[in-house]
PDB file of N, CA and C in Angstrom:
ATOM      1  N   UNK A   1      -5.682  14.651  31.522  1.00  0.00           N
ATOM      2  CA  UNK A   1      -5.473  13.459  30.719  1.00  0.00           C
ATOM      3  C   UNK A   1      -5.914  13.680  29.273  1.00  0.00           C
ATOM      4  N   UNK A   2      -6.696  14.328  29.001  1.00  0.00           N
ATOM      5  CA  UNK A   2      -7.557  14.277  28.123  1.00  0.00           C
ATOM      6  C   UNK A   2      -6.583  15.513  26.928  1.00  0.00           C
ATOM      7  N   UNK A   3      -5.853  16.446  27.263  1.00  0.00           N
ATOM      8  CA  UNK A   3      -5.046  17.413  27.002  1.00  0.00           C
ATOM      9  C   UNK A   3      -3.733  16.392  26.809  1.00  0.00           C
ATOM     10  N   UNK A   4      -3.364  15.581  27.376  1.00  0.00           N
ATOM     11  CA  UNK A   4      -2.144  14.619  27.049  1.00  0.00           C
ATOM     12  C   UNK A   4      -2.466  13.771  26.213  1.00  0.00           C
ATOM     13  N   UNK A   5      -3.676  13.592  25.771  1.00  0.00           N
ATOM     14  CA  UNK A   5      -4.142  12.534  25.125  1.00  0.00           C
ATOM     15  C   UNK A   5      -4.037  13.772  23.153  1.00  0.00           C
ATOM     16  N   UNK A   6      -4.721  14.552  23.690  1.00  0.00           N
ATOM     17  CA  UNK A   6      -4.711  15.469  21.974  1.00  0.00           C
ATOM     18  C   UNK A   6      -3.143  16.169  21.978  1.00  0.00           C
ATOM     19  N   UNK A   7      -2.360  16.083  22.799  1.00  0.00           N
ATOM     20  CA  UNK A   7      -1.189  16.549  22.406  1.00  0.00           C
ATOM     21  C   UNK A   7      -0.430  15.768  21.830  1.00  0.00           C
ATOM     22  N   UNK A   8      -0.732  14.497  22.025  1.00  0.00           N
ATOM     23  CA  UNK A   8       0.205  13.153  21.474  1.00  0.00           C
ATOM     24  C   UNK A   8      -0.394  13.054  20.687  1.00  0.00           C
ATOM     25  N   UNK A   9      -1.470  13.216  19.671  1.00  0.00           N
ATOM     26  CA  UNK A   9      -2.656  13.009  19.061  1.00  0.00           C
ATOM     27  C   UNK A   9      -2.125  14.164  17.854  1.00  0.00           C
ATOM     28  N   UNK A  10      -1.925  15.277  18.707  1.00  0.00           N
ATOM     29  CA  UNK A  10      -1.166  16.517  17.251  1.00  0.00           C
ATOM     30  C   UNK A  10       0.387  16.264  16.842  1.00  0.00           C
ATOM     31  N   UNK A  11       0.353  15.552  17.990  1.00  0.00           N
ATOM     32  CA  UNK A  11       2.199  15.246  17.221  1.00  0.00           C
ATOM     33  C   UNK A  11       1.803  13.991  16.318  1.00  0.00           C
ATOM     34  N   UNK A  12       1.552  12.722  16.379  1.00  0.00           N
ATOM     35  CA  UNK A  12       0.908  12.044  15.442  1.00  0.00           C
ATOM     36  C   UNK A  12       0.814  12.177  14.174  1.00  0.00           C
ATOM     37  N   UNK A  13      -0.065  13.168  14.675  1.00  0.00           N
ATOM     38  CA  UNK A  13      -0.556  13.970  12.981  1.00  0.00           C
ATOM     39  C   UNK A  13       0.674  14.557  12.390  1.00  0.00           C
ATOM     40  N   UNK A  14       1.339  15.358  13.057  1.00  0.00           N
ATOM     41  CA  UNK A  14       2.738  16.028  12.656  1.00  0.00           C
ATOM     42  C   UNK A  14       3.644  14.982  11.503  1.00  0.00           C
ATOM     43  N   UNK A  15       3.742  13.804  12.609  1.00  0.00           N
ATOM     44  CA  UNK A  15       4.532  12.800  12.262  1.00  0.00           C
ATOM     45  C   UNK A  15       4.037  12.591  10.829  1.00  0.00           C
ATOM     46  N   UNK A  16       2.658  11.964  10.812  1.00  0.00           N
ATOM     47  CA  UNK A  16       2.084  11.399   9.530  1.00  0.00           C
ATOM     48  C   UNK A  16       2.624  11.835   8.520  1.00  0.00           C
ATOM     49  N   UNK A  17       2.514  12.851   8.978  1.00  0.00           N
ATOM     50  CA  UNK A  17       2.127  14.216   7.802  1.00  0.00           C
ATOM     51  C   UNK A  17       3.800  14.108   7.124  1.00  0.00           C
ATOM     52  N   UNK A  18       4.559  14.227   8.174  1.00  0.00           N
ATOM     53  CA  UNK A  18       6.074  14.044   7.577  1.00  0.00           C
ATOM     54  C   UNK A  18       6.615  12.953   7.093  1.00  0.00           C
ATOM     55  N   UNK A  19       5.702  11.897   7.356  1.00  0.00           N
ATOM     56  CA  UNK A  19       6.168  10.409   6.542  1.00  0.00           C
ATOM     57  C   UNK A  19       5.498  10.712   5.647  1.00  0.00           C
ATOM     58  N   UNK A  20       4.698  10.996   5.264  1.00  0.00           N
ATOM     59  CA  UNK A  20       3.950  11.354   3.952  1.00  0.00           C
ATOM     60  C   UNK A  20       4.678  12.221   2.954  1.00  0.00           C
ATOM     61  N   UNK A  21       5.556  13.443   3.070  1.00  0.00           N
ATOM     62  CA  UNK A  21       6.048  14.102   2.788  1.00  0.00           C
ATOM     63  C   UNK A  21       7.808  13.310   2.307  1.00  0.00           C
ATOM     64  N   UNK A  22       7.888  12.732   3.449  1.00  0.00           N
ATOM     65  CA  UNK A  22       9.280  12.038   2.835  1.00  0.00           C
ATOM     66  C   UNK A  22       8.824  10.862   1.990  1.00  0.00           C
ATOM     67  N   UNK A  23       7.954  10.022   2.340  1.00  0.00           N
ATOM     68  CA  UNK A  23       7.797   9.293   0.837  1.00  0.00           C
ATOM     69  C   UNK A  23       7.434   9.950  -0.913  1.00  0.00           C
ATOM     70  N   UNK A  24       6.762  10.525  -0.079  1.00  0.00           N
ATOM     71  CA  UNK A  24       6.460  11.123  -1.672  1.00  0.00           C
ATOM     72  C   UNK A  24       8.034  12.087  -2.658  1.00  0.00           C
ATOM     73  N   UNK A  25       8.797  12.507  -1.465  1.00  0.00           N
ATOM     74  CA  UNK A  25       9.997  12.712  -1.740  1.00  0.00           C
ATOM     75  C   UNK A  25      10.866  11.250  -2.297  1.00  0.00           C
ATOM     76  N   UNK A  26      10.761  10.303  -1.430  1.00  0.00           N
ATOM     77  CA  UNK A  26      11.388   9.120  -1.773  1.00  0.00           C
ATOM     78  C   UNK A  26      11.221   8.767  -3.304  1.00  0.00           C
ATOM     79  N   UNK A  27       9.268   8.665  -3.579  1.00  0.00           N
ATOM     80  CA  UNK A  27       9.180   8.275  -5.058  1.00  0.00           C
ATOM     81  C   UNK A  27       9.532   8.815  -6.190  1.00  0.00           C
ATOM     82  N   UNK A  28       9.992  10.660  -5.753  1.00  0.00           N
ATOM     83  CA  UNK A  28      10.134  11.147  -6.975  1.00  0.00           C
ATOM     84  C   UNK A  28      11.829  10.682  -7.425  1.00  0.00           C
ATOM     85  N   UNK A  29      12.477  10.129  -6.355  1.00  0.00           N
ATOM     86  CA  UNK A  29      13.728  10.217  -6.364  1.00  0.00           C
ATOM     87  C   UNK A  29      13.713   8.682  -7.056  1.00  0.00           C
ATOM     88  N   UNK A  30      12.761   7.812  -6.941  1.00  0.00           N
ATOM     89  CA  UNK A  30      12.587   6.276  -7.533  1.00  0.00           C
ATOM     90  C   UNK A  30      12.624   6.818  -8.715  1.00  0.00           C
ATOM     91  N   UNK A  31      11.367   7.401  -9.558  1.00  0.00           N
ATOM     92  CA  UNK A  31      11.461   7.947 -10.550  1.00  0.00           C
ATOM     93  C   UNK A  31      12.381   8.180 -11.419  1.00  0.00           C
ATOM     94  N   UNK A  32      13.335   9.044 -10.802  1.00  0.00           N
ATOM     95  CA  UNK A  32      14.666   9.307 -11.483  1.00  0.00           C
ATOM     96  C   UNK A  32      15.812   8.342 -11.528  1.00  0.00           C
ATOM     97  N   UNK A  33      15.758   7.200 -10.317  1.00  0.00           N
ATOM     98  CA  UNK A  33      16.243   5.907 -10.271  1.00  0.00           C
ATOM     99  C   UNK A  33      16.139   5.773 -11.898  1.00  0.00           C
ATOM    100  N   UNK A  34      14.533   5.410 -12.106  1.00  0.00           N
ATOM    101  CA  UNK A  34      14.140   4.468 -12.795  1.00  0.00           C
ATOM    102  C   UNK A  34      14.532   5.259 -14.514  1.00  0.00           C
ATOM    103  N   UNK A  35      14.131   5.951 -14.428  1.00  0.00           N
ATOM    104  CA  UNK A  35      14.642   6.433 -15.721  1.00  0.00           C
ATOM    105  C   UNK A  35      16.220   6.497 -15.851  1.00  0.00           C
ATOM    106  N   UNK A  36      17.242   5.891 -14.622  1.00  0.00           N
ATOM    107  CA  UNK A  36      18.613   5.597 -15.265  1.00  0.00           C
ATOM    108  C   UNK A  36      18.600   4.854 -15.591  1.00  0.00           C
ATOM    109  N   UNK A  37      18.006   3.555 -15.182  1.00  0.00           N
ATOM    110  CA  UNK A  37      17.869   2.056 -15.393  1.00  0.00           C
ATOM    111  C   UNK A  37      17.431   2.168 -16.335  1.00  0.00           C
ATOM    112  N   UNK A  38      16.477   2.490 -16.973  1.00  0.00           N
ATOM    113  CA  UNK A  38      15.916   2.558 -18.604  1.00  0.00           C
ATOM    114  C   UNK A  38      16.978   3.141 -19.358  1.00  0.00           C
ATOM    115  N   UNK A  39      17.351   4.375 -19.219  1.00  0.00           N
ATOM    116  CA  UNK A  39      18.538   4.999 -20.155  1.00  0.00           C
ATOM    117  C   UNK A  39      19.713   3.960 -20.723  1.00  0.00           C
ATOM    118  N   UNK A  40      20.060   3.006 -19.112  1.00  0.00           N
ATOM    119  CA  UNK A  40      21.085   1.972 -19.473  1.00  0.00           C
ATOM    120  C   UNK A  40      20.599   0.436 -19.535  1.00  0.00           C
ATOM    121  N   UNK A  41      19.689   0.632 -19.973  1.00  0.00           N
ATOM    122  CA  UNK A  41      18.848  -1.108 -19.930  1.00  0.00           C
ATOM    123  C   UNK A  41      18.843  -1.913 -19.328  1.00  0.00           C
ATOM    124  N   UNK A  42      18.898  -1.330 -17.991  1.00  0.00           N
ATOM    125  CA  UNK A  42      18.992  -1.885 -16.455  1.00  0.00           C
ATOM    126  C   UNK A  42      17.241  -2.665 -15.935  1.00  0.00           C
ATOM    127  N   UNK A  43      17.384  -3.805 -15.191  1.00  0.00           N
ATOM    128  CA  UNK A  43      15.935  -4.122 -14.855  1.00  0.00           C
ATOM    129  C   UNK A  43      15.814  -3.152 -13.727  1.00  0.00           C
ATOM    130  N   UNK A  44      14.677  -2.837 -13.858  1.00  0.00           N
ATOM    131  CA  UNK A  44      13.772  -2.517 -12.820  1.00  0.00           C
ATOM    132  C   UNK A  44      14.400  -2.831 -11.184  1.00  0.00           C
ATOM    133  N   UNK A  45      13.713  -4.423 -11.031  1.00  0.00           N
ATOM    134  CA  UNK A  45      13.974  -5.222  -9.692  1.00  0.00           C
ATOM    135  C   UNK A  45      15.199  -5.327  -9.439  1.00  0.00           C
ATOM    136  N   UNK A  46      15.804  -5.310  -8.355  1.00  0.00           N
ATOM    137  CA  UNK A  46      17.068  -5.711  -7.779  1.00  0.00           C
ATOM    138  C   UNK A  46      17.286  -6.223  -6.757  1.00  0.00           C
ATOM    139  N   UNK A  47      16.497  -7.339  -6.797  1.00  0.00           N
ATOM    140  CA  UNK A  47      16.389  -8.555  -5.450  1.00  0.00           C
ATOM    141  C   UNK A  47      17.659  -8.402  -4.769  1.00  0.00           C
ATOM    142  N   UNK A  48      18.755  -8.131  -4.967  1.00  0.00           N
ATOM    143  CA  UNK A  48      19.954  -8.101  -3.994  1.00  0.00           C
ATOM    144  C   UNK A  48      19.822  -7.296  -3.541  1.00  0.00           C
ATOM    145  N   UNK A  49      19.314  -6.063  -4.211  1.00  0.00           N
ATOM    146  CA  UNK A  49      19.625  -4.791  -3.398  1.00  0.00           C
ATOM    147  C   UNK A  49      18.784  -4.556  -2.382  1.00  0.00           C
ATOM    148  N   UNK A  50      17.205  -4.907  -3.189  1.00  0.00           N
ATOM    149  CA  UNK A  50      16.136  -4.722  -1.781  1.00  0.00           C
ATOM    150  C   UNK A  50      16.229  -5.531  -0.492  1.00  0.00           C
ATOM    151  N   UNK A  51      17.124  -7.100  -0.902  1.00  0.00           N
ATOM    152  CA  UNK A  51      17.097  -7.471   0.287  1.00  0.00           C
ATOM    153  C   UNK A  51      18.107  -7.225   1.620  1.00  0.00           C
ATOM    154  N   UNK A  52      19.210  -6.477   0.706  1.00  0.00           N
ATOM    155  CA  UNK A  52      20.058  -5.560   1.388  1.00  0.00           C
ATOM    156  C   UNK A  52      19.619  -4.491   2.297  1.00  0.00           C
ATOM    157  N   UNK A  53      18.892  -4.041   1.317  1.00  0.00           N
ATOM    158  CA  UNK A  53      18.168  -2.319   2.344  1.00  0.00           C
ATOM    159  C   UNK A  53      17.618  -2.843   3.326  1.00  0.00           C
ATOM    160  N   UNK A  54      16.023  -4.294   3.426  1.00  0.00           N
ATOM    161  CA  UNK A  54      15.715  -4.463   4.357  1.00  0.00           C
ATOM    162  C   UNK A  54      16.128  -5.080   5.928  1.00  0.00           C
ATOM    163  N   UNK A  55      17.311  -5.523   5.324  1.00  0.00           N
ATOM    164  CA  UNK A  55      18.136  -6.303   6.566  1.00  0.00           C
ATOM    165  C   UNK A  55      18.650  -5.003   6.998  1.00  0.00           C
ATOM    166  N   UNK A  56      19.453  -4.031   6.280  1.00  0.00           N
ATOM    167  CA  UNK A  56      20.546  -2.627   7.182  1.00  0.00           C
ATOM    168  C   UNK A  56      19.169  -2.202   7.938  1.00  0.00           C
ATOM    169  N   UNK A  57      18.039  -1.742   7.294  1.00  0.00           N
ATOM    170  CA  UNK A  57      17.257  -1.344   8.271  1.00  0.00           C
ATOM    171  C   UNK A  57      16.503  -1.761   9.477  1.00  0.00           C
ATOM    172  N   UNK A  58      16.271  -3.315   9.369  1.00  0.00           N
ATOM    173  CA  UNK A  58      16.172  -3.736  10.650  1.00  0.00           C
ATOM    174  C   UNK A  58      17.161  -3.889  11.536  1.00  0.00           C
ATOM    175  N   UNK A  59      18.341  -3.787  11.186  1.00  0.00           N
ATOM    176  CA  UNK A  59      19.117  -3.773  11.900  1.00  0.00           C
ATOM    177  C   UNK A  59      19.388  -2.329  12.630  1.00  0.00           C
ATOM    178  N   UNK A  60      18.756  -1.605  12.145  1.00  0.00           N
ATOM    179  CA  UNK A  60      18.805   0.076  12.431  1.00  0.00           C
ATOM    180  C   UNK A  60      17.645   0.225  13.525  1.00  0.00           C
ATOM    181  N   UNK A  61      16.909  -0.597  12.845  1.00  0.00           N
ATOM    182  CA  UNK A  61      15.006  -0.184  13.595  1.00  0.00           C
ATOM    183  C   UNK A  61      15.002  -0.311  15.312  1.00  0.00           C
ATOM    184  N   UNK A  62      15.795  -0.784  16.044  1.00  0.00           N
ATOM    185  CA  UNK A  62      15.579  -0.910  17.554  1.00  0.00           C
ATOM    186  C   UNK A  62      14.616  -1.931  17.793  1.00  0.00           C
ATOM    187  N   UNK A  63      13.970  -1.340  19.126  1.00  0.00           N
ATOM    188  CA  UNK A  63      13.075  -2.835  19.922  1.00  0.00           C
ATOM    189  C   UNK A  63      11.770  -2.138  19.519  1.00  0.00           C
ATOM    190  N   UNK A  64      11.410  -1.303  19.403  1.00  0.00           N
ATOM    191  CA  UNK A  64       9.704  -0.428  19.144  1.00  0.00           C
ATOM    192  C   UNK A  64       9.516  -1.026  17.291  1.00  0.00           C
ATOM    193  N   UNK A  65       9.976  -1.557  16.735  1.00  0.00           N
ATOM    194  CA  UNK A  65       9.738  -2.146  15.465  1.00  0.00           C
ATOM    195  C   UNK A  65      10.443  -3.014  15.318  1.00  0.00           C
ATOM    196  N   UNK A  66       9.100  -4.127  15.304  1.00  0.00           N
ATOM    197  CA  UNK A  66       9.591  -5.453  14.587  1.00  0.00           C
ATOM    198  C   UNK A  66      10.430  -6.305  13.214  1.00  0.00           C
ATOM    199  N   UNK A  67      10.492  -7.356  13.179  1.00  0.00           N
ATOM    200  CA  UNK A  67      11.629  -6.773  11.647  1.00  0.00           C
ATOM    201  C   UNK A  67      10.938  -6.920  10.831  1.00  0.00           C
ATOM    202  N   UNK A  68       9.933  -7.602  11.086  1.00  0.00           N
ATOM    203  CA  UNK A  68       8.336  -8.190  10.004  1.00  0.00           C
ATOM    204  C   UNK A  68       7.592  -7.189  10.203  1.00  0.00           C
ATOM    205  N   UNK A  69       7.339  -5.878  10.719  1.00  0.00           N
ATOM    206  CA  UNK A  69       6.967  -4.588  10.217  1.00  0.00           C
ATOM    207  C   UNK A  69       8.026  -4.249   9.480  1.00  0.00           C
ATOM    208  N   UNK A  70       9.131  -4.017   9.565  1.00  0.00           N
ATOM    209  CA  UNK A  70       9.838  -3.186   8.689  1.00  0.00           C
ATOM    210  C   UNK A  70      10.352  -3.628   7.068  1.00  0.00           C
ATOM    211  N   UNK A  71      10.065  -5.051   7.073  1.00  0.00           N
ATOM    212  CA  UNK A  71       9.991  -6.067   6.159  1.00  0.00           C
ATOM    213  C   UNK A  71       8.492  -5.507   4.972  1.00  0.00           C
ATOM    214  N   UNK A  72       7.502  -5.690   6.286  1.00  0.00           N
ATOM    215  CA  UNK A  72       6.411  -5.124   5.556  1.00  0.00           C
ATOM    216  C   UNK A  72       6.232  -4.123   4.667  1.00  0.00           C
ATOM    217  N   UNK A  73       6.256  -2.842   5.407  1.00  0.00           N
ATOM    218  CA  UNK A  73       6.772  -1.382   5.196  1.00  0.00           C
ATOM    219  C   UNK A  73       7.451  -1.265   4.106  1.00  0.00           C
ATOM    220  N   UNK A  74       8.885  -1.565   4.067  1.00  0.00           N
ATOM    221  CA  UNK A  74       9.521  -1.555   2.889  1.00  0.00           C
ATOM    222  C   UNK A  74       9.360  -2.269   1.746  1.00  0.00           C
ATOM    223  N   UNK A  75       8.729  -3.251   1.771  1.00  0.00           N
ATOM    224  CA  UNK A  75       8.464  -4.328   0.684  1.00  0.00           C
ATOM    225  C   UNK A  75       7.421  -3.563  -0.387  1.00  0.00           C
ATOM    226  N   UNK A  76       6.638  -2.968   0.807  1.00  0.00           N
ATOM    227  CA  UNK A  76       5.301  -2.025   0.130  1.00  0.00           C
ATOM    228  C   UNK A  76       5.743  -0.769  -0.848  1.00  0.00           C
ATOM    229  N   UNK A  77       6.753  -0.287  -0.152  1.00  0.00           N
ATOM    230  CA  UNK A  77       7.535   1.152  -0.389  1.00  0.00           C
ATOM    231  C   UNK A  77       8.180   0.659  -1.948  1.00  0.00           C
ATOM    232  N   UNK A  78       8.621   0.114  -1.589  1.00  0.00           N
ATOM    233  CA  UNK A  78       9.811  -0.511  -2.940  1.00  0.00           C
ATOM    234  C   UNK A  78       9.056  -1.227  -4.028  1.00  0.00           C
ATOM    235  N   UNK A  79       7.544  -2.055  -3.665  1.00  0.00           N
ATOM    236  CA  UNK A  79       6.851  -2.198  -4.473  1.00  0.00           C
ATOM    237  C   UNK A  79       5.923  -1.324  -5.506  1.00  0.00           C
ATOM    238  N   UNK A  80       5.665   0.043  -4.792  1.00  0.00           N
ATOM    239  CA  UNK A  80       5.291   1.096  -5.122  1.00  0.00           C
ATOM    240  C   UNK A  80       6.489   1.853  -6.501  1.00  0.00           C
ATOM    241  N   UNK A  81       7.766   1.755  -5.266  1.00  0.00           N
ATOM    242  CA  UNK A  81       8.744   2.518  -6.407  1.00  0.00           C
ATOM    243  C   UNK A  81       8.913   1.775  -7.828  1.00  0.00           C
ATOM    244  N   UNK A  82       8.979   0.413  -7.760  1.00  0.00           N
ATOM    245  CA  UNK A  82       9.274  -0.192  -8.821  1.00  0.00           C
ATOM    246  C   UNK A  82       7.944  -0.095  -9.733  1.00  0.00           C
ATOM    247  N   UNK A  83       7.147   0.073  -9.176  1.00  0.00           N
ATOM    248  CA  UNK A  83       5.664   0.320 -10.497  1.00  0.00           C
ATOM    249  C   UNK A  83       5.540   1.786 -10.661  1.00  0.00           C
ATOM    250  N   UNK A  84       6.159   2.516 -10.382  1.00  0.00           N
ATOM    251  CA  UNK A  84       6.277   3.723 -10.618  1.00  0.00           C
ATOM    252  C   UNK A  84       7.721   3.713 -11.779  1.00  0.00           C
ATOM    253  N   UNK A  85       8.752   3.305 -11.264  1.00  0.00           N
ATOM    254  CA  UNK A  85       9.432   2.943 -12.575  1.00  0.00           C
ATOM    255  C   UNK A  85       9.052   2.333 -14.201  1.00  0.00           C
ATOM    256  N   UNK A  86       8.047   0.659 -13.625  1.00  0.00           N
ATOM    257  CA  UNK A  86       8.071   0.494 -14.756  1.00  0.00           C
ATOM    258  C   UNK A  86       6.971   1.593 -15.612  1.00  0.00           C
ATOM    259  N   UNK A  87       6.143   2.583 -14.995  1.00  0.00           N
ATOM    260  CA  UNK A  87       5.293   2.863 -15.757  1.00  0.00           C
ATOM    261  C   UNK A  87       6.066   4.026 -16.751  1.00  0.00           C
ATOM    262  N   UNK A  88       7.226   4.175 -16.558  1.00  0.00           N
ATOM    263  CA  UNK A  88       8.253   5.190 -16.982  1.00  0.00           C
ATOM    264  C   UNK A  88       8.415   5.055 -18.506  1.00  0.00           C
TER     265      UNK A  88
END
């Protein structure tokens, strides 16, 4: 048990480690978002769009995530990207 318990325990970590890796991929790609939007004097926010992304993805997410986690999650994500823009 205890061997099933640290094997799910190293994949975990695996996982983390790769959401970590794709966000930080995600922001650099905000980044470059954001400096088009500046180039063309575009705002920042795009309330249509974010509320677009979060609906396709709950609709993607299955029964193991709620839509008010994934609501969460992304709200955070996208709040991040956009202050990473404006600091551009």
């Amino acid at each position: 048990m205890n061997n099933d318990l640290a094997t799910l325990r190293k994949k975990i970590d695996h996982i983390d480690a790769e959401i970590l890796a794709l966000l930080q991929e995600r922001m650099q790609h905000s980044i470059r978002v954001g400096n088009i939007k500046k180039e063309n004097e575009l705002l920042v926010f795009d309330e249509v769009r974010e509320k677009e992304l979060i609906q396709k993805l709950q609709k993607k997410a299955g029964k193991n995530l709620s839509p008010e986690l994934i609501e969460a999650v992304w709200s955070t994500i996208m709040a991040e990207s956009r202050h990473l823009q404006e600091a551009r």
